[in-house]
Protein backbone atom coordinates (compact mmCIF):
# COMPACT_ATOMS: atom_id res chain seq x y z
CA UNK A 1 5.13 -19.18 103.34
CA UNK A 2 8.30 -17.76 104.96
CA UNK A 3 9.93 -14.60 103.29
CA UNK A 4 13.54 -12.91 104.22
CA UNK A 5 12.74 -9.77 106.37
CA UNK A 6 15.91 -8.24 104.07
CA UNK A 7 17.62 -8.34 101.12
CA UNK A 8 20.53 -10.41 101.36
CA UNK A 9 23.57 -8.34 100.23
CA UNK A 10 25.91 -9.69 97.37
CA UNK A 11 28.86 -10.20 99.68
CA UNK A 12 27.03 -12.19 102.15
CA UNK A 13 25.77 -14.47 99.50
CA UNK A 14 28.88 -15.15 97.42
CA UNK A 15 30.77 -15.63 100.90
CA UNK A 16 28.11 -17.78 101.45
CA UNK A 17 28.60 -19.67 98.09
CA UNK A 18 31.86 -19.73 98.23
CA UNK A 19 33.45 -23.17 99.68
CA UNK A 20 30.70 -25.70 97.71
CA UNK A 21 32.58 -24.94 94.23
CA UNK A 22 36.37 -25.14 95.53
CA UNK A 23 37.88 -28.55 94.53
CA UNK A 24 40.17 -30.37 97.09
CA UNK A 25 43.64 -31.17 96.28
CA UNK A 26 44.49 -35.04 95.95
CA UNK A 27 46.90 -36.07 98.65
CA UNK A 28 50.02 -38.00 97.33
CA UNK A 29 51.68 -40.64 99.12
CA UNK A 30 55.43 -42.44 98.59
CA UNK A 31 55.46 -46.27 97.06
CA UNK A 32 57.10 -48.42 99.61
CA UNK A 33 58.64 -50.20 96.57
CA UNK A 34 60.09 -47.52 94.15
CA UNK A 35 59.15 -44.26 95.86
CA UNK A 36 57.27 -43.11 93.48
CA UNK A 37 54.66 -40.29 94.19
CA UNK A 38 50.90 -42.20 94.07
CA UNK A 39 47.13 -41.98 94.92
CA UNK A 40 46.99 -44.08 98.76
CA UNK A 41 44.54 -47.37 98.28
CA UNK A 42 45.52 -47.11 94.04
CA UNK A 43 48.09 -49.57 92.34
CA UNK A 44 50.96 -48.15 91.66
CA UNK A 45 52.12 -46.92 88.26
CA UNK A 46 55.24 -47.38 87.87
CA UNK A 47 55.95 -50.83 89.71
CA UNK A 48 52.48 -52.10 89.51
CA UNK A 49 52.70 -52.78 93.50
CA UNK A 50 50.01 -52.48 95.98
CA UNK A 51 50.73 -52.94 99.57
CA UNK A 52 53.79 -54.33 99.24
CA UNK A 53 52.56 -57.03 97.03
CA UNK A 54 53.04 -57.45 92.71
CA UNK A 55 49.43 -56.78 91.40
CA UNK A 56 50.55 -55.93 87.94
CA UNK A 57 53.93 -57.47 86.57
CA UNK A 58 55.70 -54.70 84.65
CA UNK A 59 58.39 -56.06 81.96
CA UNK A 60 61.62 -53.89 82.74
């Protein structure tokens, strides 16, 4: 069975470690209806529009 030649320091390894835990930022894009901020490929919230077609009728 294979064994490391050296220690590893702690440095190395938490560099190492370091990019599987970070979390990546949602990207936002504009409605093409009300211009509201929204998740791309999601209906939005606040008109209830998804490529420029009603999905969800919102009483006003």
């Amino acid at each position: 069975m294979a064994v490391p030649k050296r220690r590893v320091s702690k440095a190395r390894r938490d560099k190492r470690r370091s990019s599987v835990w970070k979390l990546a930022v949602p990207n936002f894009s504009r409605c093409s209806q009300c211009g509201q901020l929204m998740v791309p490929h999601r209906v939005c919230k606040n008109c209830g529009f998804y490529k420029s077609r009603e999905v969800i009728s919102k009483e006003a």
